[in-house]
Protein backbone atom coordinates (compact mmCIF):
# COMPACT_ATOMS: atom_id res chain seq x y z
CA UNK A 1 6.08 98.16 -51.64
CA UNK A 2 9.56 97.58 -50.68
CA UNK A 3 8.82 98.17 -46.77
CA UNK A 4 9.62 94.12 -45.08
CA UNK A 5 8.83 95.04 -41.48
CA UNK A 6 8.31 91.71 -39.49
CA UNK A 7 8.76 89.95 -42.36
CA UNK A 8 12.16 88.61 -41.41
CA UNK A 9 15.21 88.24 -43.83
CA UNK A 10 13.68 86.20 -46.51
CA UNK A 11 9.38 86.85 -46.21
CA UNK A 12 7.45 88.49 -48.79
CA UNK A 13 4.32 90.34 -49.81
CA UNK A 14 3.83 89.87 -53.46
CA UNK A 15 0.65 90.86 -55.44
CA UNK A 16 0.63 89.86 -59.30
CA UNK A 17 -1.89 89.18 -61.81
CA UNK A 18 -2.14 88.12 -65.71
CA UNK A 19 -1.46 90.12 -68.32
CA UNK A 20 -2.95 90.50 -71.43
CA UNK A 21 -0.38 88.03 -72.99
CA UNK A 22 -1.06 85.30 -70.32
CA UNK A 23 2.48 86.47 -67.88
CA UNK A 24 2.21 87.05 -64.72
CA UNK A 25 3.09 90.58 -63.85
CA UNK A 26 3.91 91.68 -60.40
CA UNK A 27 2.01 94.29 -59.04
CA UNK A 28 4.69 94.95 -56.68
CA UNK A 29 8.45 94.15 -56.75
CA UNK A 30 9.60 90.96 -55.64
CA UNK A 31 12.40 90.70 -52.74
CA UNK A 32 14.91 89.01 -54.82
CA UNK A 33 14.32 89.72 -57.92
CA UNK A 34 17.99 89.17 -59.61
CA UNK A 35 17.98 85.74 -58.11
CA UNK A 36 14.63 84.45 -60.55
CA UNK A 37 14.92 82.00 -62.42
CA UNK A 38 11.18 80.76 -62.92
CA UNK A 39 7.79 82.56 -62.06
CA UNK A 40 6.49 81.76 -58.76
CA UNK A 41 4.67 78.64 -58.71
CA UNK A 42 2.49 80.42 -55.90
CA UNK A 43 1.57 83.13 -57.95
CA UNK A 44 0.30 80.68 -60.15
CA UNK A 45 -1.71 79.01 -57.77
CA UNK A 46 -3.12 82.20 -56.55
CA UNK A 47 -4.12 83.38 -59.91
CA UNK A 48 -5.95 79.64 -60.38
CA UNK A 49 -7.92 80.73 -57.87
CA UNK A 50 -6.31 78.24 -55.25
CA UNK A 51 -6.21 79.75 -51.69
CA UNK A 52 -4.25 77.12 -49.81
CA UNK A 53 -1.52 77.06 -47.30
CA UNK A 54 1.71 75.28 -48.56
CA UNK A 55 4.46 74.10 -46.56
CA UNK A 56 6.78 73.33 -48.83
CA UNK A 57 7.26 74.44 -52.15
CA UNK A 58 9.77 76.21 -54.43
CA UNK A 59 9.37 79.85 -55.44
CA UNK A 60 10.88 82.06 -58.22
CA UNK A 61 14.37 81.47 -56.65
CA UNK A 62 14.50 77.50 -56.92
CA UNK A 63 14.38 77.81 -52.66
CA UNK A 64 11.91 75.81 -51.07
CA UNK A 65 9.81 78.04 -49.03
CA UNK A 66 6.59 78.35 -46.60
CA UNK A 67 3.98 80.05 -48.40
CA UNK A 68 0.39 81.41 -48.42
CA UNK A 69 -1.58 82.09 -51.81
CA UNK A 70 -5.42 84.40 -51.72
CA UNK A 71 -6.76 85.51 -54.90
CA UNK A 72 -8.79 88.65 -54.86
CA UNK A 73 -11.84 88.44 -57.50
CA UNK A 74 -12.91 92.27 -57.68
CA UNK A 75 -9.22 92.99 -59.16
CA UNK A 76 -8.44 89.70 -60.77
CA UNK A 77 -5.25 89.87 -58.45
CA UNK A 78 -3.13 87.08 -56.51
CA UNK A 79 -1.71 87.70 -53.01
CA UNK A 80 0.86 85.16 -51.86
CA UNK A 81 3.20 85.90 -48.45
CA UNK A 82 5.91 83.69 -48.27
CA UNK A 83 9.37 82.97 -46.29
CA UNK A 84 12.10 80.74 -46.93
CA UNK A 85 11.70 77.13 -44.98
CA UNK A 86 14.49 77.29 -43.29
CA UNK A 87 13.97 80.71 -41.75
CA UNK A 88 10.34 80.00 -41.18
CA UNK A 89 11.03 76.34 -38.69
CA UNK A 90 13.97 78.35 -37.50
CA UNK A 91 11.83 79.03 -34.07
CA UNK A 92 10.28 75.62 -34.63
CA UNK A 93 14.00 73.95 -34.28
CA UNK A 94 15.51 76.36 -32.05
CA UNK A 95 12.70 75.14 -29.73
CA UNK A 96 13.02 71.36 -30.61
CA UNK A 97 16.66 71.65 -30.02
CA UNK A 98 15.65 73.24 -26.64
CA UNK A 99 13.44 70.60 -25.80
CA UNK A 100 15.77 68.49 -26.63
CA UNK A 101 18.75 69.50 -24.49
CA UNK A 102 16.31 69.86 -21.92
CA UNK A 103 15.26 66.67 -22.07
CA UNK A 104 19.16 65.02 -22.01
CA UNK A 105 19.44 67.06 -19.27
CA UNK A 106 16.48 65.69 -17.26
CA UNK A 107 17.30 62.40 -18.58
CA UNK A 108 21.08 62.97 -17.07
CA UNK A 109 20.02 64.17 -14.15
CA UNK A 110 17.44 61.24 -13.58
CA UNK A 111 20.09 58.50 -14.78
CA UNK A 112 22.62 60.23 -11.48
CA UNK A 113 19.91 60.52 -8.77
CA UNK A 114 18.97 56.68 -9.94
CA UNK A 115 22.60 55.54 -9.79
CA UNK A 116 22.47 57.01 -6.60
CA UNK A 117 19.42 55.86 -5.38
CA UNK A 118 20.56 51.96 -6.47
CA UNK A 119 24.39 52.27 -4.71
CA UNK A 120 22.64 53.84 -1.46
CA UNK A 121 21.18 50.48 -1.43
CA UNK A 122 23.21 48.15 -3.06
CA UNK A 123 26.42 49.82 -1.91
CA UNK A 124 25.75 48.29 1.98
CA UNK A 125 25.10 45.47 0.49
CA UNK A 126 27.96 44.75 -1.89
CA UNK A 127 30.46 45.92 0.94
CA UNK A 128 28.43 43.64 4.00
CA UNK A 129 29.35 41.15 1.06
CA UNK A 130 32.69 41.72 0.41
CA UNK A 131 33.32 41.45 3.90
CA UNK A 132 31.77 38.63 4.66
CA UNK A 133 34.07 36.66 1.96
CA UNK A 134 37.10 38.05 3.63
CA UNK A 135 35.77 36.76 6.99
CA UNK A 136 35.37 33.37 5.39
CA UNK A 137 38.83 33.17 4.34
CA UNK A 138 39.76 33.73 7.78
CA UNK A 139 40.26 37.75 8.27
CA UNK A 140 37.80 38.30 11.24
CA UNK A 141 39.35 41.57 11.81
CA UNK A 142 37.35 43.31 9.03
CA UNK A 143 33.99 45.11 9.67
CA UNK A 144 31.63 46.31 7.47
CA UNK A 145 30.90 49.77 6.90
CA UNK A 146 27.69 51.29 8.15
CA UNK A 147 26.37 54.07 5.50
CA UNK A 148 22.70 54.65 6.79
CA UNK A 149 20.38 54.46 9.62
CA UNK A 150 17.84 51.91 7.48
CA UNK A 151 17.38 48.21 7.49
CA UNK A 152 20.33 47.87 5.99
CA UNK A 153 22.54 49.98 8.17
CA UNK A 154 21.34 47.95 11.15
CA UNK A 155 21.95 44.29 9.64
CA UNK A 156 25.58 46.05 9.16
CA UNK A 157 25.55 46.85 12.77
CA UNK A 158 24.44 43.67 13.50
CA UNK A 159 27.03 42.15 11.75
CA UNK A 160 29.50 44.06 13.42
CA UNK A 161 28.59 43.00 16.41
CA UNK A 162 27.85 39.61 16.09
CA UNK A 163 32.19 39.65 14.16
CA UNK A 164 33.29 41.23 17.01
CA UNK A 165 31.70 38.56 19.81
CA UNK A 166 32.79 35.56 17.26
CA UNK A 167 36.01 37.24 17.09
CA UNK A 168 36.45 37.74 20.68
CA UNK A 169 35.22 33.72 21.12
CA UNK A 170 37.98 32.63 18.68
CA UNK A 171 40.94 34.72 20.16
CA UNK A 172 39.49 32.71 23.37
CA UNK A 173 39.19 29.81 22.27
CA UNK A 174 43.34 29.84 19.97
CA UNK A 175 44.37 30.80 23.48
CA UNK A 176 43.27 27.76 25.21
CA UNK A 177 43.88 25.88 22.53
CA UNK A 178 47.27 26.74 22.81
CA UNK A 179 46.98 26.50 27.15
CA UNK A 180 46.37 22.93 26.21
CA UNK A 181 48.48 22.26 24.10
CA UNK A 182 51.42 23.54 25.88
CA UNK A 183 49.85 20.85 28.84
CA UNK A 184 49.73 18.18 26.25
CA UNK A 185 53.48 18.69 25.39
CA UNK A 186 54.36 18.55 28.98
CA UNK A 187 52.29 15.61 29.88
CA UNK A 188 54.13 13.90 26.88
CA UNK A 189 57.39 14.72 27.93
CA UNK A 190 56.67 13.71 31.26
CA UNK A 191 55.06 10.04 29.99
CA UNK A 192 58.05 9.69 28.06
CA UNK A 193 60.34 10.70 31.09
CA UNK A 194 58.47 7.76 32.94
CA UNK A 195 58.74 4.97 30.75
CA UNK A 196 61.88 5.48 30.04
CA UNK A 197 62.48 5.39 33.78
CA UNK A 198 60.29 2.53 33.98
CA UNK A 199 62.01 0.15 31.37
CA UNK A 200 65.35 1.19 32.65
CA UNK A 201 64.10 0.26 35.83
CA UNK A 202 62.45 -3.21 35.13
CA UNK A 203 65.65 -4.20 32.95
CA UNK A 204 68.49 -4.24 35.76
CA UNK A 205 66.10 -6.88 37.45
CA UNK A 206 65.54 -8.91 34.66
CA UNK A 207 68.73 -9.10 33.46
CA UNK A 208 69.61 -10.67 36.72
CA UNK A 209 66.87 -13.25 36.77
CA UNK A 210 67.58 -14.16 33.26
CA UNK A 211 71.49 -14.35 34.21
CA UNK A 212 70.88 -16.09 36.64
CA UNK A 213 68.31 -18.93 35.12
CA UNK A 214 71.24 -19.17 32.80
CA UNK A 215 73.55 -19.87 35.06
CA UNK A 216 71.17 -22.87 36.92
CA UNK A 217 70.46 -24.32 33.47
CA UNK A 218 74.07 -24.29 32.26
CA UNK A 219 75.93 -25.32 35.88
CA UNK A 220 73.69 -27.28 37.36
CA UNK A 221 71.76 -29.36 34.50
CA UNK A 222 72.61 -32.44 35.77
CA UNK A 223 71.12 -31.72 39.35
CA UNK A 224 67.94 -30.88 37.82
CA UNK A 225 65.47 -33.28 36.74
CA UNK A 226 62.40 -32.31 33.75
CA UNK A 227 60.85 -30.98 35.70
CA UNK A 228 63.06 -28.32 36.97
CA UNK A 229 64.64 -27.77 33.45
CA UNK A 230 61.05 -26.95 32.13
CA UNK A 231 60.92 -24.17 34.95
CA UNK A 232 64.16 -23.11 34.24
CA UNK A 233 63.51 -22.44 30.44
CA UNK A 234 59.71 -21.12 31.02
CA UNK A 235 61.85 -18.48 33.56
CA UNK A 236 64.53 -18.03 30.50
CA UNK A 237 61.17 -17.54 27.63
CA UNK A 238 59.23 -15.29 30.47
CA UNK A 239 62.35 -12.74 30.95
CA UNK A 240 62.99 -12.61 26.98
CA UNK A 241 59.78 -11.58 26.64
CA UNK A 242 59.53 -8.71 29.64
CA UNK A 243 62.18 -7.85 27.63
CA UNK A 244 60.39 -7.25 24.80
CA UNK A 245 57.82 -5.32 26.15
CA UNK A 246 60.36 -3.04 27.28
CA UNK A 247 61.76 -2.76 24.22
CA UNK A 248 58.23 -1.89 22.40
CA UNK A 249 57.21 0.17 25.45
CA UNK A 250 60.66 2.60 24.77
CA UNK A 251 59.81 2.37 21.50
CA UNK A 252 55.93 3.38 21.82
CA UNK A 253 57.78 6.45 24.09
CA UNK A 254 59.26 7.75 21.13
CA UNK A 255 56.78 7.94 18.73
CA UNK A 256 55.80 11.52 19.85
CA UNK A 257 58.54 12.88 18.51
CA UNK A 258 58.56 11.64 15.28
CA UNK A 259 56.64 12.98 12.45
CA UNK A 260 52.81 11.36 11.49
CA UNK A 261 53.66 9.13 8.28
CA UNK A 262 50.88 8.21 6.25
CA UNK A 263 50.17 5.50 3.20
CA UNK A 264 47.43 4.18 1.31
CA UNK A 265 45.69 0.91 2.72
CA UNK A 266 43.38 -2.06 0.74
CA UNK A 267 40.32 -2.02 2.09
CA UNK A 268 39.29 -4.56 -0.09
CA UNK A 269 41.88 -7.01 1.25
């Protein structure tokens, strides 16, 4: 028979059996018959009597095919249906290869929702973190961002919150700062205004009590006795050192306006 209905592009139905010389003839024609190079090593099998499914073996053509071998005893015959390997897992790894793409697919689609799953909740997180470093280097303007109604979402809100009263608190508390240190400034200038006024003050009289010591212990030396010379001079040492104190006091005035000067000090001497 020639007719190959549902047997695809490469299946056949081939009946055979042994001749009188020991050949195998074919009963009916084979498929691809100008393509033989050997006899069909299922034929033989058949006609040994071996029914037996074989997955992979080569037929007449050298091409490595699926095969089937029956041998029927009343006529001495072998049966043997085969198809070429290739066409017959063709189904076989059309549907792997579905299963396969189906599966990356799934696997895709699993790997995205997952991503997505982990930023929903690590996303917060990483930006209530990110924030929080800027806030530590001193930006308490920024605020975090609130992405969901969870746990989560409310420590942001929290957060928020809580940046916005400590912000609020330090704005309060630069502005008084600054209230007292403009105060400072002005009770400086003022302490310096009065001792200034103060040593200028306390010098015009002890200039004249000194001058005037001077002028007993120089004129009138010889009217004084020890006694009166040792007043004179503890007058003289008293008013040089008011005067010192003046000096230092003027000087101790100053030193707010001059800048802090620092150097390293022995402790161990």
């Amino acid at each position: 028979t020639t007719n190959y209905t549902g047997l695809g592009s490469t299946g056949e139905v081939i009946v055979g059996k042994r001749g009188q010389d020991g050949k195998i003839v074919y009963l009916t024609p084979r498929r691809f018959e100008k393509n033989a190079i050997n006899e069909s090593l299922l034929m033989n099998e058949a006609l040994k009597k071996n029914e037996s499914f074989f997955p992979n073996i080569t037929d007449y053509r050298g091409q490595s095919v699926v095969g089937v071998t029956r041998y029927i005893p009343e006529m001495e015959w072998g049966l043997i249906v085969k198809v070429d390997t290739q066409e017959a897992f063709q189904s076989v790894n059309t549907l792997r290869d579905s299963i396969l793409l189906f599966a990356f697919i799934l696997t895709l689609f699993i790997i995205i929702i997952t991503l997505f799953f982990v930023y929903s909740i690590t996303g917060p997180i990483i930006n209530l973190a990110s924030v929080a470093k800027q806030v530590y280097t001193g930006n308490m303007s920024k605020r975090a961002l609130v992405l969901s109604k969870d746990e989560i979402g409310e420590l942001s809100t929290s957060f928020n919150t809580m940046m916005g009263k400590l912000q609020a608190s330090h704005e309060d508390l630069e502005r008084k700062v600054h209230e007292r240190t403009l105060q400072l400034e002005e009770s400086n200038k003022d302490l310096e205004g009065f001792s200034y006024s103060v040593s200028h003050d306390l010098r015009a009289p002890l200039r004249a009590i000194d001058g005037f010591s001077k002028i007993l212990e120089e004129d009138y030396a010889t009217k004084l006795d020890d006694a009166g010379k040792r007043v004179i001079t503890t007058i003289r040492t008293s008013t040089k050192q008011m005067a010192t104190l003046i000096d230092d006091l003027l000087t101790f005035s100053r030193l707010g306006r001059k800048p802090l000067e620092t150097k390293d000090v022995d402790m161990k001497t």
